[in-house]
Structure formats: C-alpha cells, structure tokens
C-alpha atoms as a PDB file:
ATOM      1  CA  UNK A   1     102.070  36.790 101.454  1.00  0.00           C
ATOM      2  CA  UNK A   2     101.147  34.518  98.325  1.00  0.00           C
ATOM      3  CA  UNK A   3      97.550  35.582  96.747  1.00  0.00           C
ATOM      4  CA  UNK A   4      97.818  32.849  94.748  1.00  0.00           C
ATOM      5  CA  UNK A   5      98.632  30.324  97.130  1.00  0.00           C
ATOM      6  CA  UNK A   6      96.737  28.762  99.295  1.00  0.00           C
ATOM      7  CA  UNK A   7      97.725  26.780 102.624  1.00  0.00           C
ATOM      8  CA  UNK A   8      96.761  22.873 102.283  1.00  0.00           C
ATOM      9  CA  UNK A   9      96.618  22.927 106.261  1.00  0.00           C
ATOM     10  CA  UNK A  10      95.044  26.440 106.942  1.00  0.00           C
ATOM     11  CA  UNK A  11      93.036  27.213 103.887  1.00  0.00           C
ATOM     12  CA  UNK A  12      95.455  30.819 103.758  1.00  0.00           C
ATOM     13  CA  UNK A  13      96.817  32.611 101.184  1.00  0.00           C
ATOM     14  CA  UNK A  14     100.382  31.091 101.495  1.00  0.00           C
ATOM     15  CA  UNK A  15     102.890  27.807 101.217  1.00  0.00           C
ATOM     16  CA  UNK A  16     101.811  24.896 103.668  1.00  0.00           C
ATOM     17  CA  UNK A  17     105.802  24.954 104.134  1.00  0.00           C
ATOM     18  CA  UNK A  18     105.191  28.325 105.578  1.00  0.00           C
ATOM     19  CA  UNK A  19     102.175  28.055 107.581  1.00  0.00           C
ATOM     20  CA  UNK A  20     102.536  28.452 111.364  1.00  0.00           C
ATOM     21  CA  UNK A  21      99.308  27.157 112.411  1.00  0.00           C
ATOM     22  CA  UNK A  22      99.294  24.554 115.547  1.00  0.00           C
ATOM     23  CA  UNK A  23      95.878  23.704 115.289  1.00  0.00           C
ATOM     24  CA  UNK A  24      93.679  20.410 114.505  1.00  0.00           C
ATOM     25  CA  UNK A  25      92.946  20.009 110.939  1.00  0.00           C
ATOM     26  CA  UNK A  26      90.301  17.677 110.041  1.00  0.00           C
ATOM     27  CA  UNK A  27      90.684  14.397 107.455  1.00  0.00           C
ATOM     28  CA  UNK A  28      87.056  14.949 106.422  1.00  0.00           C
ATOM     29  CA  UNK A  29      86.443  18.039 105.463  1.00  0.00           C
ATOM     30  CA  UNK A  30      89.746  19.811 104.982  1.00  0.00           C
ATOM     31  CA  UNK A  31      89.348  22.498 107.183  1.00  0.00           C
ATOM     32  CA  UNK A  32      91.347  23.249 110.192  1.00  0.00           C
ATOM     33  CA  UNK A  33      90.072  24.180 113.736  1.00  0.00           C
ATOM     34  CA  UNK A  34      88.073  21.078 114.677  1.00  0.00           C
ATOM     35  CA  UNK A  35      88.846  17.577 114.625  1.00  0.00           C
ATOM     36  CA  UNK A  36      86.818  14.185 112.495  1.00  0.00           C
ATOM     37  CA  UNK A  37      84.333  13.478 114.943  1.00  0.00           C
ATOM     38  CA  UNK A  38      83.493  16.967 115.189  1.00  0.00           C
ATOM     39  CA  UNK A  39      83.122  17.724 111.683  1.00  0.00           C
ATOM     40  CA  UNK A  40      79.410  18.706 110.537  1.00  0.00           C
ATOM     41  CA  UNK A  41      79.471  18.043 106.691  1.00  0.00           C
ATOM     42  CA  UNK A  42      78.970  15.342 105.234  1.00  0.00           C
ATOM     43  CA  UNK A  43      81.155  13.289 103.661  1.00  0.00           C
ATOM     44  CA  UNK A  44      81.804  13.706  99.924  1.00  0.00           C
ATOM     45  CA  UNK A  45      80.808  10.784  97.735  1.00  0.00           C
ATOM     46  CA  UNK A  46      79.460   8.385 100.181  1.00  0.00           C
ATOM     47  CA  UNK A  47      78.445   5.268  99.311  1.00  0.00           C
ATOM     48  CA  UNK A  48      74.593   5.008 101.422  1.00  0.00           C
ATOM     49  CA  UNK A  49      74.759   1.837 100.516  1.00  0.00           C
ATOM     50  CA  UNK A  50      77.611   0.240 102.547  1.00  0.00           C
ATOM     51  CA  UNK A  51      79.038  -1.638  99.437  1.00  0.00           C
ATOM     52  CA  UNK A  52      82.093  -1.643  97.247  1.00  0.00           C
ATOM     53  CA  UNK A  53      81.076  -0.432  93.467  1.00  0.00           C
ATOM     54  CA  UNK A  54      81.904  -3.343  91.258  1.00  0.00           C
ATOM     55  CA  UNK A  55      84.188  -2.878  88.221  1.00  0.00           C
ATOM     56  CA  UNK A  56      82.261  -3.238  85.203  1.00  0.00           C
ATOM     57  CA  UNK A  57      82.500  -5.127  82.124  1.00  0.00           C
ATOM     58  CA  UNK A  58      80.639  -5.378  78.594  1.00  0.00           C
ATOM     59  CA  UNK A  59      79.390  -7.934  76.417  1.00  0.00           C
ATOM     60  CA  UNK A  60      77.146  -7.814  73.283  1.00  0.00           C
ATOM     61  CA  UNK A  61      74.237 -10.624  73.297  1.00  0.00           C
ATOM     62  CA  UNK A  62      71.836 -10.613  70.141  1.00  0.00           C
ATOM     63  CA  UNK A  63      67.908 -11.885  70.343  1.00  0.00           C
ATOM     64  CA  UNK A  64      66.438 -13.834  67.192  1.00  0.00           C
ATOM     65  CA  UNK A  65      62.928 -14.129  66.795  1.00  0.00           C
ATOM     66  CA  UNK A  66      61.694 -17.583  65.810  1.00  0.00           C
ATOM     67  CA  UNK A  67      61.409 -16.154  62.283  1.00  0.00           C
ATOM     68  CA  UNK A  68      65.022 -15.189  61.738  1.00  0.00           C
ATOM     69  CA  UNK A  69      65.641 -18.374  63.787  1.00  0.00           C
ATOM     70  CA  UNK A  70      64.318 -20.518  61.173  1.00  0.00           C
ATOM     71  CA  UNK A  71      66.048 -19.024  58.442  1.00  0.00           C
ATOM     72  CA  UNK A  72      69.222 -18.836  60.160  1.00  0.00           C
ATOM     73  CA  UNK A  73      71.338 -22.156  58.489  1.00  0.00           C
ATOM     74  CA  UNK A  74      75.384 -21.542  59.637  1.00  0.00           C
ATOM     75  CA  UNK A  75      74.831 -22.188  63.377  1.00  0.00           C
ATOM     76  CA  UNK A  76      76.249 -25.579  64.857  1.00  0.00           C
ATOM     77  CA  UNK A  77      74.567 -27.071  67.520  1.00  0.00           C
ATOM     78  CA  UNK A  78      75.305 -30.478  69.500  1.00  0.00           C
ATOM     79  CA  UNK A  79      75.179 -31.767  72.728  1.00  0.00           C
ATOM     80  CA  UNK A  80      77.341 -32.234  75.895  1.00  0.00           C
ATOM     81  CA  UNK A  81      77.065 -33.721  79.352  1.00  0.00           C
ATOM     82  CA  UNK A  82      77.227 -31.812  82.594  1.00  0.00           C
ATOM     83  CA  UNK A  83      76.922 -34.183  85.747  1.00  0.00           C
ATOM     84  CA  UNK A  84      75.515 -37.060  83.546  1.00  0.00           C
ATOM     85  CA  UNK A  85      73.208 -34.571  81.997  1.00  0.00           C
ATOM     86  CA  UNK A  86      72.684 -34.352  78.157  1.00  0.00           C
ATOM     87  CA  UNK A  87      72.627 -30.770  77.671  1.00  0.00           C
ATOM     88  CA  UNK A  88      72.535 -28.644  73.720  1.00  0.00           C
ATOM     89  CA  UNK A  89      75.302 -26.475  73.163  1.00  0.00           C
ATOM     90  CA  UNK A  90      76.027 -23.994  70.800  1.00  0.00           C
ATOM     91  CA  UNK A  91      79.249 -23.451  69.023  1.00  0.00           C
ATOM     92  CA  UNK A  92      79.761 -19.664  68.381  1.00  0.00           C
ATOM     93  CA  UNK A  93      82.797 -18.341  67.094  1.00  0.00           C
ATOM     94  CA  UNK A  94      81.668 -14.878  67.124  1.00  0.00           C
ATOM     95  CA  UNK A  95      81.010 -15.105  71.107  1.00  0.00           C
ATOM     96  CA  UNK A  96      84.316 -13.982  73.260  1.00  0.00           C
ATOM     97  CA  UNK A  97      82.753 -15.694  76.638  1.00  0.00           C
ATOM     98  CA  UNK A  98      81.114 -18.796  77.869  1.00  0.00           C
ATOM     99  CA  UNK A  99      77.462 -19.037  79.001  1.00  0.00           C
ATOM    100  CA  UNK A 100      74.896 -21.694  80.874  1.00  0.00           C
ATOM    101  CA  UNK A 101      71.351 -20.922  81.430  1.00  0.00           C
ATOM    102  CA  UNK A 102      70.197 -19.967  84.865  1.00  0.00           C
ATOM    103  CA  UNK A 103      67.777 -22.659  84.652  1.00  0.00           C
ATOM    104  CA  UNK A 104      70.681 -25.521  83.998  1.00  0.00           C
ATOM    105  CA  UNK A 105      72.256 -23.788  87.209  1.00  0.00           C
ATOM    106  CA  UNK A 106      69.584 -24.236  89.224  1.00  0.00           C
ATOM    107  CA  UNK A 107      68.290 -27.843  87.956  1.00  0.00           C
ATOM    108  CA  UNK A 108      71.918 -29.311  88.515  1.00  0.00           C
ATOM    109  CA  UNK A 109      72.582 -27.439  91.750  1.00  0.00           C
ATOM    110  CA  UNK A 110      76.232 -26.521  90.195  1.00  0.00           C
ATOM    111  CA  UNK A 111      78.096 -24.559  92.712  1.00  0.00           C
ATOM    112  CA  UNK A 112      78.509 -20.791  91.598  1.00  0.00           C
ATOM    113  CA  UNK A 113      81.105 -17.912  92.475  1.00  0.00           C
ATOM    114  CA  UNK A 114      80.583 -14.076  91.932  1.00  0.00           C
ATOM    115  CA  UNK A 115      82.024 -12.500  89.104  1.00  0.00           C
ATOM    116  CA  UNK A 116      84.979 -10.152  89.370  1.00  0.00           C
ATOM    117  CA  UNK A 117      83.381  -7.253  87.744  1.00  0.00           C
ATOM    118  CA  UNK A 118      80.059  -7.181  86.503  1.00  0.00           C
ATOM    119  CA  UNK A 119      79.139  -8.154  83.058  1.00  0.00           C
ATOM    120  CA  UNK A 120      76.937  -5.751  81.282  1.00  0.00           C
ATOM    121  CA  UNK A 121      75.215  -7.693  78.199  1.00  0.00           C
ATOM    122  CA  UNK A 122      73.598  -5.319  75.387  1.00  0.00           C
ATOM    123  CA  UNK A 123      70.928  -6.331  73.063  1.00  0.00           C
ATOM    124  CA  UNK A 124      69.959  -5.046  69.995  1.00  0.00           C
ATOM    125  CA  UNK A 125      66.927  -3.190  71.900  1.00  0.00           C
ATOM    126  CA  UNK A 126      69.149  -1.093  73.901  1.00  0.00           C
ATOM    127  CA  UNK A 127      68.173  -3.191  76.755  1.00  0.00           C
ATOM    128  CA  UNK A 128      70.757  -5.109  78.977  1.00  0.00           C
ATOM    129  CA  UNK A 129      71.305  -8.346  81.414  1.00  0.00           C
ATOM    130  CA  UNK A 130      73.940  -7.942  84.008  1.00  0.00           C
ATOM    131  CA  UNK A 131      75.492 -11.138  84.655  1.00  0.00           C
ATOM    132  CA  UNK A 132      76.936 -11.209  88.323  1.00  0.00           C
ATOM    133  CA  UNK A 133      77.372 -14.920  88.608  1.00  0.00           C
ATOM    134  CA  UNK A 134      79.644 -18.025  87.303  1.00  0.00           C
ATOM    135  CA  UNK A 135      80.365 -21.421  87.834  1.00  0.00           C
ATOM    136  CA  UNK A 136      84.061 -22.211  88.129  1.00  0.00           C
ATOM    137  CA  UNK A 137      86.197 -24.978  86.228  1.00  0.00           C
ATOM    138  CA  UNK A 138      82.859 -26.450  85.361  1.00  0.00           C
ATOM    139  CA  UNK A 139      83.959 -30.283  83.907  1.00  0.00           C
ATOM    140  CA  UNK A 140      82.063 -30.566  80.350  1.00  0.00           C
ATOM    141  CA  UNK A 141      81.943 -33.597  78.738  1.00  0.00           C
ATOM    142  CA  UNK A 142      81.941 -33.812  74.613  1.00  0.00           C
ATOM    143  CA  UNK A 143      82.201 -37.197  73.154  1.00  0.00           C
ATOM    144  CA  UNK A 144      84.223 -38.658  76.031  1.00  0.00           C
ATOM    145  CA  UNK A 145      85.999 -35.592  76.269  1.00  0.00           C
ATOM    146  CA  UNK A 146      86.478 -33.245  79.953  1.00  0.00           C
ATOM    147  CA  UNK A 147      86.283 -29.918  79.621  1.00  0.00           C
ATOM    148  CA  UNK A 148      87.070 -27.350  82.750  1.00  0.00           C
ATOM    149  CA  UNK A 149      84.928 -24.388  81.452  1.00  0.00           C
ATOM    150  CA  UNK A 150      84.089 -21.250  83.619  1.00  0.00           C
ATOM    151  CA  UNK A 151      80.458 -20.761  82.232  1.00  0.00           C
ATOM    152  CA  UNK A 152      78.660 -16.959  83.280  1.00  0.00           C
ATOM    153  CA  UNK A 153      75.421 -17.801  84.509  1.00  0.00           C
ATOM    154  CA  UNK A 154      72.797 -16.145  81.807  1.00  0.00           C
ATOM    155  CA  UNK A 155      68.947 -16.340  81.699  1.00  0.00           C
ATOM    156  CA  UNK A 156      69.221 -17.753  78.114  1.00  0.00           C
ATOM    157  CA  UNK A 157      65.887 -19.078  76.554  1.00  0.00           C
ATOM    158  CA  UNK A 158      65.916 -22.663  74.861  1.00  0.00           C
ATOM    159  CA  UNK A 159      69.180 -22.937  74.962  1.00  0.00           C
ATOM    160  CA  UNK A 160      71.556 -24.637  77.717  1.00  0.00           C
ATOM    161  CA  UNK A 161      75.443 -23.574  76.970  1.00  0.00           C
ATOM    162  CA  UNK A 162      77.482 -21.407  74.284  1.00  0.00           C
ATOM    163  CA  UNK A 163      80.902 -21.984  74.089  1.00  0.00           C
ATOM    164  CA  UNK A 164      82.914 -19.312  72.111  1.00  0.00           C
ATOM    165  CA  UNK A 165      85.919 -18.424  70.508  1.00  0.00           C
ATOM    166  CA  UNK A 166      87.978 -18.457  73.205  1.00  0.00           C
ATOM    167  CA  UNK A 167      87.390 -22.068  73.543  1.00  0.00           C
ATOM    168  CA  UNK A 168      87.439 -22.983  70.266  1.00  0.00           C
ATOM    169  CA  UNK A 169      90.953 -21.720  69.721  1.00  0.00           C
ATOM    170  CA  UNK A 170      92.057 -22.958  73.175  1.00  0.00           C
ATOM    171  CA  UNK A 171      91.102 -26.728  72.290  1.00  0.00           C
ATOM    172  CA  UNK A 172      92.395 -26.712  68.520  1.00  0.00           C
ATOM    173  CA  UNK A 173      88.323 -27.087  67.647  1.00  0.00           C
ATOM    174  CA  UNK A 174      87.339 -27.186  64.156  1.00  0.00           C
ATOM    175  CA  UNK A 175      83.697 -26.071  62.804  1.00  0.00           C
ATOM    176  CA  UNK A 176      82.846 -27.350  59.679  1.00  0.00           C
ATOM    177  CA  UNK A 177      79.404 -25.309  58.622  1.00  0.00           C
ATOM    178  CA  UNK A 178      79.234 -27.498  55.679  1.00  0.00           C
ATOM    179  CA  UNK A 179      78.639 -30.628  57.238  1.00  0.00           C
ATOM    180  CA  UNK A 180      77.381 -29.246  60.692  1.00  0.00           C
ATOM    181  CA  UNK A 181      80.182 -30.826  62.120  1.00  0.00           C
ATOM    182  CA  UNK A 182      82.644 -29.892  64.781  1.00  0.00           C
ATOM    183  CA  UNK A 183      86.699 -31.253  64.731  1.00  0.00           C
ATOM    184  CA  UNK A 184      89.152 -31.449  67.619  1.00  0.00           C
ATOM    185  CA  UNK A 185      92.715 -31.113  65.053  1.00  0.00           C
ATOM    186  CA  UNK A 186      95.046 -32.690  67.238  1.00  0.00           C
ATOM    187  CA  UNK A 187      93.200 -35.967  67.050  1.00  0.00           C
ATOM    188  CA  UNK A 188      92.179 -37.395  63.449  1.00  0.00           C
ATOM    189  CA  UNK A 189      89.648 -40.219  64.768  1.00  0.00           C
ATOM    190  CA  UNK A 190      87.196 -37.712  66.824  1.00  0.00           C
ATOM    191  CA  UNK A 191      85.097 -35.710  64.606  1.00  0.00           C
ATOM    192  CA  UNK A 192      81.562 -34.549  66.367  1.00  0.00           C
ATOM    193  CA  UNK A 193      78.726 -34.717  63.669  1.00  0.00           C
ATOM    194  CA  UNK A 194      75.249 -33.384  63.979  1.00  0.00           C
ATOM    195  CA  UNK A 195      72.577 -34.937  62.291  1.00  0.00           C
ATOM    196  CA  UNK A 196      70.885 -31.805  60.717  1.00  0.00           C
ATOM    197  CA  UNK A 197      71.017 -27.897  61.082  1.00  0.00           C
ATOM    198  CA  UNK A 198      69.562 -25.959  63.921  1.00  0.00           C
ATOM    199  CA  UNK A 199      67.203 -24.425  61.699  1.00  0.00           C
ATOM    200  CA  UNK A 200      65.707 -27.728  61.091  1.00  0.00           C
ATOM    201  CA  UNK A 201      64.837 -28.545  64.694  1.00  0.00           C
ATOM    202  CA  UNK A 202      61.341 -27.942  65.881  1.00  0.00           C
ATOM    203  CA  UNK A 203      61.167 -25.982  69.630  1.00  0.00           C
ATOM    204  CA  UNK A 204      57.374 -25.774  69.191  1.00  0.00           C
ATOM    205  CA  UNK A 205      55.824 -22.259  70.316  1.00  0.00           C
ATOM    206  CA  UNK A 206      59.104 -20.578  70.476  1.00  0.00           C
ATOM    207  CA  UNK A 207      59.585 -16.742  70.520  1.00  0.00           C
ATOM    208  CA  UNK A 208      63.190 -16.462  70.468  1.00  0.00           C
ATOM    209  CA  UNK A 209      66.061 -17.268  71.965  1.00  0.00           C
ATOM    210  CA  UNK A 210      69.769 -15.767  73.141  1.00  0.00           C
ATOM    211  CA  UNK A 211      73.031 -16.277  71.304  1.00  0.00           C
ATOM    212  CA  UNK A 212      76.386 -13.782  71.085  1.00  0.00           C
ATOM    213  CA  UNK A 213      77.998 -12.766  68.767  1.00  0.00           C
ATOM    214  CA  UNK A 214      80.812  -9.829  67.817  1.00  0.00           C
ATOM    215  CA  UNK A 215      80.837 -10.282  64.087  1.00  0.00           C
ATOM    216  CA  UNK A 216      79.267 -11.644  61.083  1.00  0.00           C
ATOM    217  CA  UNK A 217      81.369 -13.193  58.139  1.00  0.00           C
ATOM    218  CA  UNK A 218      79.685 -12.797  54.492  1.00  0.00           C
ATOM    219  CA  UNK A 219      80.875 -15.106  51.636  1.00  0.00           C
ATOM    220  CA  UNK A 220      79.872 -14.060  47.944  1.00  0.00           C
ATOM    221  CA  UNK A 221      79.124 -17.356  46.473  1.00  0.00           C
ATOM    222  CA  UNK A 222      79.684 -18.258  42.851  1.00  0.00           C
ATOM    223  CA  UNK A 223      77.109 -19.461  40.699  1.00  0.00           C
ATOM    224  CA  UNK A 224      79.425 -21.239  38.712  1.00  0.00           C
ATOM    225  CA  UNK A 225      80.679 -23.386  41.615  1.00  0.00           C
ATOM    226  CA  UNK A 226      77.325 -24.905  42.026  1.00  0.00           C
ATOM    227  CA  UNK A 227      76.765 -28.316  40.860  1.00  0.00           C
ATOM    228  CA  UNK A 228      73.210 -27.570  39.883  1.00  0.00           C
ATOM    229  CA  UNK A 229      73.732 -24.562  38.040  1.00  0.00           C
ATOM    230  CA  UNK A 230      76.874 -26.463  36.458  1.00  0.00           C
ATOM    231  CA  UNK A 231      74.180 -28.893  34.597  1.00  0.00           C
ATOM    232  CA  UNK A 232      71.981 -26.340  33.446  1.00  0.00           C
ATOM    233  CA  UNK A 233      73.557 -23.115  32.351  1.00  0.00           C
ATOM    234  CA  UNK A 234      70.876 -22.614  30.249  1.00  0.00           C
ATOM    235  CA  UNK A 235      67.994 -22.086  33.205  1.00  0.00           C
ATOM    236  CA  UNK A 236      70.896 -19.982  35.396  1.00  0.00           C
ATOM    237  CA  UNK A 237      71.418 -16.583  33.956  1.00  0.00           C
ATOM    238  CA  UNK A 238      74.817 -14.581  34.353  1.00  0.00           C
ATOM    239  CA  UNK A 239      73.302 -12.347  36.177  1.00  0.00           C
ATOM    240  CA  UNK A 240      71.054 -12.653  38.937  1.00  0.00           C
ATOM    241  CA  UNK A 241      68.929  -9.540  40.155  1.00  0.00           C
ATOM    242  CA  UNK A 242      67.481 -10.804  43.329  1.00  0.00           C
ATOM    243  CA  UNK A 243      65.283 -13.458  45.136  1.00  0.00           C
ATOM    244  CA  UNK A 244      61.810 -14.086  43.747  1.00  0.00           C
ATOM    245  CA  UNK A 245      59.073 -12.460  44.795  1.00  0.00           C
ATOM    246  CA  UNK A 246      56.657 -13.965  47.220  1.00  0.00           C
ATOM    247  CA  UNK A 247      53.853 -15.965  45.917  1.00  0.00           C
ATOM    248  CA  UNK A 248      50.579 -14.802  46.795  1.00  0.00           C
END
C-alpha cells in the first residue's frame, strides 16, 4: 500500500486504479458509502441566493464640483436628438464607453437590455455606481446624422449623453478645442459648431456633475506664440513665476 496516495473513490491510502471498492460514492461530498440524496453536508460554495454571479467589469467616472466646473475650458459640449428629443451631449475623448442618464431613460421610455457583466464605475471618493443596464443600437441623431449607439444607462447629474473615444474614432470625428467645434473628416461641408464653452453656460444651483475620463493631456504653451504678448514684450517677462495672487 501507497501512504502517499490516496483513493479518489475510497478516500484510502492507494491508486483509484487499484481500489476494489463496489460501493456508492457520493457527487456531493466525495465520500463513498452513501449516495446524493443521502448526503448530510452541505454543499460547498452555494450560491443562497439562486442566481448566476455576474462577470464583472470596471470603469473610472470622475465628479467635478461646480467650482472646478467653471474653470474647466477644453470640454465640448453640443446637442443631439433621441426620438425627436433635443438632448446635450458631451464629447469625451478620454471616456472608453457610452453613457445616457437614467432620467433620459425613463422620460423617453427607451427600451433597455441587461448588461453582460456588470460595470463597476469608480470615483475619485473611492465610492462606486454599478451600471447593470443599456439601451441597444440606440439611433442618435447629430446634425441630420443617425447614429446606432449602445448607451449604459448611468445616474449622471445635468448631463444627458457622453459619447467617447470609441466613437469618436469609429465615425472619423474631429474635436477642435479651439473653436469648440466638432468635425466628421470624411465629409468637408458638416462641421458641428458650438456657440460658446461649457464653462460659460449657467446650470443655476448646480453641485456637480458626472463625466469619464482615463487620461488628461497637458500642453506647455509658449508665451511667445501669443498674439498679445507678441505686441508687448515689454509688459511680458521671460520668465513667468506663477499666477497672481488673489485680490483681497
């Protein structure tokens, strides 16, 4: 006999190739001598609940307070239509998914589907929103354009839809900070222009709001390049330490 084997069908110290035993063996617990139903322990790893665990998926979602809002100036905002609805959307090509407020789901009854796996959204505040729900080949509309977009269903604040990067490469879209415009490349005659940055619109008592993004692009700008400081060198020095202090 084996001591360091041990029977898969017996529980004995030897090869299951060599074990005589005639017996029962039973699927739940291993052990031989009694059959399934008869088996007294309980199952390992039950799920109480009845359900199938969910694969899971992450996200990253960042919350701006009205004061960072304000002085936020590089995000492009416009508008689309959604069932003859004029609806703001956000262009953000630091997002990786699409997203429609909860509230825009429910006040034009679009028809929704369950995610595949779960989407986990972090914030900042090491707090997170699971999304769970989506609505399918949603048709978008953007200056007489259709769009079939699967927007996850997000309880965003002040804000109706964020299309990312994803979509922006998909549909050869163009964002022009500069002129808060946005650019479809394979046509030369549509160009999407907003009338003034985000940071410029008045929400009223607003606390914050929801947008995503993975990354954040910083451009060291050139004093020189300037038109202003181009007409009076004199007033700019070479060398700037910092932004003025606040005035009291």
């Amino acid at each position: 006999m084996n001591n360091q084997a041990k029977c898969l069908k017996c529980g004995h110290g030897h090869y299951t190739k060599d074990c005589h035993f005639k017996g029962p063996v039973c699927f739940k617990c291993g052990k031989p001598g009694h059959v399934f139903s008869e088996c007294g322990q309980p199952k390992a790893h039950a799920n109480t609940s009845g359900l199938k665990t969910r694969p899971l998926t992450t996200g990253r979602v960042y919350t701006m307070t009205r004061i960072e809002f304000t002085q936020k100036n590089d995000l492009i905002q416009g508008t689309c239509f959604i069932r003859g609805k004029t609806l703001n959307v956000q262009y953000d090509s630091g997002a990786t998914h699409y997203f429609i407020s909860n509230d825009c789901v429910q006040h034009l009854q679009l028809s929704i589907s369950s995610l595949e796996s779960n989407l986990i959204v972090s914030t900042p505040t090491n707090k997170s929103v699971i999304a769970k729900k989506v609505c399918l080949d949603c048709p978008i509309f953007i200056s007489d354009r259709k769009f079939l977009v699967n927007l996850i269903c997000l309880p965003l604040s002040q804000l109706d839809v964020i299309l990312g990067m994803d979509w922006l490469s998909s549909n050869h879209v163009l964002l022009n900070c500069a002129e808060r415009s946005v650019m479809f490349s394979n046509s030369k005659d549509l160009s999407i222009s907003l009338s003034k940055p985000i940071s410029k619109f008045s929400w009223g008592k607003v606390l914050g709001y929801l947008i995503l993004s993975s990354m954040e692009a910083k451009e060291e700008v050139d004093l020189k390049n300037i038109a202003v400081v181009q007409n009076f060198p004199e007033v700019f020095p070479n060398d700037i330490p910092g932004l003025p202090p606040d005035r009291e």
